[in-house]
Protein backbone atom coordinates (compact mmCIF):
# COMPACT_ATOMS: atom_id res chain seq x y z
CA UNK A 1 0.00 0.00 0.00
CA UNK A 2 0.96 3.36 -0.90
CA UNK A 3 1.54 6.15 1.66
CA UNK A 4 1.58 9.71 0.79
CA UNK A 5 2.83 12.64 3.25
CA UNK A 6 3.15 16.11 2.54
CA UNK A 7 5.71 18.25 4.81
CA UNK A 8 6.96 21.76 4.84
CA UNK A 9 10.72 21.85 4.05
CA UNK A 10 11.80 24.47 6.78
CA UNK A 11 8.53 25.01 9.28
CA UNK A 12 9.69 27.35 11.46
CA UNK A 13 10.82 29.56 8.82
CA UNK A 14 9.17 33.31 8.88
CA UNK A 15 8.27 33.00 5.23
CA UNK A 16 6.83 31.16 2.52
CA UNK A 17 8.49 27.67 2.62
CA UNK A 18 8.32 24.80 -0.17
CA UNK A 19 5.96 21.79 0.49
CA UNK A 20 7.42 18.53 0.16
CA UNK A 21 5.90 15.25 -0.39
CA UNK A 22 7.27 11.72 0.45
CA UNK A 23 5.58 8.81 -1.40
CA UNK A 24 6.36 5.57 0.65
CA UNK A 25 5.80 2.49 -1.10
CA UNK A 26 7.08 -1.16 -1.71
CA UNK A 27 9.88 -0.55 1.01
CA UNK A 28 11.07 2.51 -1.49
CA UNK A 29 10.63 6.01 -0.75
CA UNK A 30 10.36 8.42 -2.72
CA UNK A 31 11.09 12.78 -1.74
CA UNK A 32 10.20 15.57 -4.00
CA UNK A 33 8.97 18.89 -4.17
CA UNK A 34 5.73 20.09 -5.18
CA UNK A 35 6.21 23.35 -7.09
CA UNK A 36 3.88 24.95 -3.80
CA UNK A 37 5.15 27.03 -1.29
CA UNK A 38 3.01 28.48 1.90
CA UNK A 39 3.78 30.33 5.25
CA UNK A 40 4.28 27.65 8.31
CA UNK A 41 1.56 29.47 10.01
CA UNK A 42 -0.65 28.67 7.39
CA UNK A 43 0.34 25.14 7.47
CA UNK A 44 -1.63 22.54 9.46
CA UNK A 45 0.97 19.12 9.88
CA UNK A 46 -2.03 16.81 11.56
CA UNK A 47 -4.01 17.24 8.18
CA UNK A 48 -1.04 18.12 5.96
CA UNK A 49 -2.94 20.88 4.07
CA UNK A 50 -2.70 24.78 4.01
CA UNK A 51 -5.32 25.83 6.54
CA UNK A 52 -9.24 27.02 5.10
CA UNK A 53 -9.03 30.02 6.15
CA UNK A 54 -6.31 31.09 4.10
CA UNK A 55 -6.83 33.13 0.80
CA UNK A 56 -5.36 30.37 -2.26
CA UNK A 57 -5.90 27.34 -0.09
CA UNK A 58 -8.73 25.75 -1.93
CA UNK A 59 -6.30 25.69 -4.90
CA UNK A 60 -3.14 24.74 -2.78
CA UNK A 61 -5.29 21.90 -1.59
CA UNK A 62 -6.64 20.77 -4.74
CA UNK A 63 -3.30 20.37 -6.57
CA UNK A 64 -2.18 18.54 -2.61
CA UNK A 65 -5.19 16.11 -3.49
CA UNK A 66 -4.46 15.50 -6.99
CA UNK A 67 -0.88 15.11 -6.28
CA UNK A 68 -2.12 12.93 -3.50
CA UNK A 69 -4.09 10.87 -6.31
CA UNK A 70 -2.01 10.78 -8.66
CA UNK A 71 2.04 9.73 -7.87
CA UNK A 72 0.91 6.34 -6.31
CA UNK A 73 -0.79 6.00 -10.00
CA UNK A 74 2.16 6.81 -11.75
CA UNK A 75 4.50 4.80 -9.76
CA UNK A 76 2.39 1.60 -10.07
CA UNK A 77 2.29 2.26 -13.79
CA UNK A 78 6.12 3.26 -13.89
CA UNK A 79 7.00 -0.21 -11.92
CA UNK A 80 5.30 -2.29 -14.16
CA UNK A 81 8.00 -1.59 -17.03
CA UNK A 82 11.17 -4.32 -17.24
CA UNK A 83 14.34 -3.10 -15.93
CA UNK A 84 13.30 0.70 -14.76
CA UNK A 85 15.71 2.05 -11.87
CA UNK A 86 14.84 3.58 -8.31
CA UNK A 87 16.46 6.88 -10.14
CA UNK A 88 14.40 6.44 -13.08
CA UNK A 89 11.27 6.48 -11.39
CA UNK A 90 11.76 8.96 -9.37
CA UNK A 91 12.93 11.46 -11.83
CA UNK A 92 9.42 10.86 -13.69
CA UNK A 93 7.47 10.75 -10.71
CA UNK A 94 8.95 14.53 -10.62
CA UNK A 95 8.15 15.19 -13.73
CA UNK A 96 4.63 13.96 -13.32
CA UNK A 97 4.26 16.27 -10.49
CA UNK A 98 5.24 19.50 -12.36
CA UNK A 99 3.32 18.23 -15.83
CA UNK A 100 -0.13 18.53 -13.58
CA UNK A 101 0.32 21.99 -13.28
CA UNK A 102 -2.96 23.66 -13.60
CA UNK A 103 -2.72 25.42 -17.32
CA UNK A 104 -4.13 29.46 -17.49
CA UNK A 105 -7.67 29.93 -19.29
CA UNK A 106 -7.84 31.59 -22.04
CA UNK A 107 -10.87 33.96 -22.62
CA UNK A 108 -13.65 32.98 -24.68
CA UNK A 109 -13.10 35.61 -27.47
CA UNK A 110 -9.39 35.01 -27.50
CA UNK A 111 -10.27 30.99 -28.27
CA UNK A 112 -13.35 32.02 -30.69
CA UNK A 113 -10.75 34.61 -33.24
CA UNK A 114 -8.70 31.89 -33.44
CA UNK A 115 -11.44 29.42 -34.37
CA UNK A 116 -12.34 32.13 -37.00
CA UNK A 117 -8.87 32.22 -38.32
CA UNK A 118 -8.76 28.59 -38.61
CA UNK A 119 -12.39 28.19 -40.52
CA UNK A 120 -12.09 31.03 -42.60
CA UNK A 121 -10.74 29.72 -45.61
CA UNK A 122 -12.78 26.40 -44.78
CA UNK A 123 -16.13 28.25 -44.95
CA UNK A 124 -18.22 30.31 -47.28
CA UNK A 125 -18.47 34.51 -46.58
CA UNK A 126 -22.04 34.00 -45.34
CA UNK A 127 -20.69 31.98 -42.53
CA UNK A 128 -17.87 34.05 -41.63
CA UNK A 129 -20.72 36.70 -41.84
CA UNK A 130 -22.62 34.79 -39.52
CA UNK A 131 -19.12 33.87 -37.04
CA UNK A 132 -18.66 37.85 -36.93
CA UNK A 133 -22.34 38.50 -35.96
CA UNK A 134 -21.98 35.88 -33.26
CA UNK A 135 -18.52 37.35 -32.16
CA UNK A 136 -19.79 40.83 -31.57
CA UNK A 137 -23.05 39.53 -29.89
CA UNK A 138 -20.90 38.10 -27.47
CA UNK A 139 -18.58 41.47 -27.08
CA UNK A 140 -21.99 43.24 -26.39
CA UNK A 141 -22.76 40.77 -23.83
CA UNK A 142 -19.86 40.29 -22.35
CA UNK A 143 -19.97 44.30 -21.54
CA UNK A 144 -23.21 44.79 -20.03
């Protein structure tokens, strides 16, 4: 069974501090940072999450969770492979941990020009007429 622990690297440091996580499993384990940083008074150890009351923590611990979820996942999957070393694995179980990075959103006209762009030699002028139409009904809502 897989054990995952999340720990603050220096906790009585007076400012933000990196969050670590150990992943325990098989008799191997397994030390890496998280890409996350918070303030050891925002830090609760006996849950191992940043505290609720703390503006960013419902982000901070989501990506704890799916970090949580997700490295004994990858290390069952990386184990199964012939031949993979202790240094192997744990050099992608980093790089799974800074691939789940949450990705910025783009705005909804920023996505729609560039599904213009991409239909407008695909499409007749009506359409485009129409796609333009649609576009600025959106602007005008968007704005009110």
């Amino acid at each position: 069974m897989a054990a995952v622990n999340f720990y603050l690297k220096e906790p009585n440091a007076d400012k933000d501090t990196p969050i670590m996580v150990m992943l325990s499993v098989d008799g191997n384990r397994f030390k890496m940072y998280t890409g996350l940083k918070t303030h050891p008074k925002q830090w609760d150890a006996d849950k191992q999450r940043v505290r609720k009351n703390n503006s960013g923590s419902v982000e901070l611990n989501g990506r704890l969770s799916s970090i949580e979820k997700g490295l004994p996942k990858t290390y069952y999957l990386l184990t199964e492979e012939e031949g993979i070393t202790y240094t192997q694995v744990q050099d992608k179980l980093k790089a799974s941990i800074q691939t789940e990075k949450p990705k910025k959103q783009r705005e909804l006209i920023e996505v729609f020009d560039e599904f213009m762009e991409e239909k407008a030699s695909l499409v007749k002028p009506l359409t485009m007429k129409k796609y333009k139409t649609l576009k600025n009904l959106l602007l005008n809502f968007f704005l009110i």
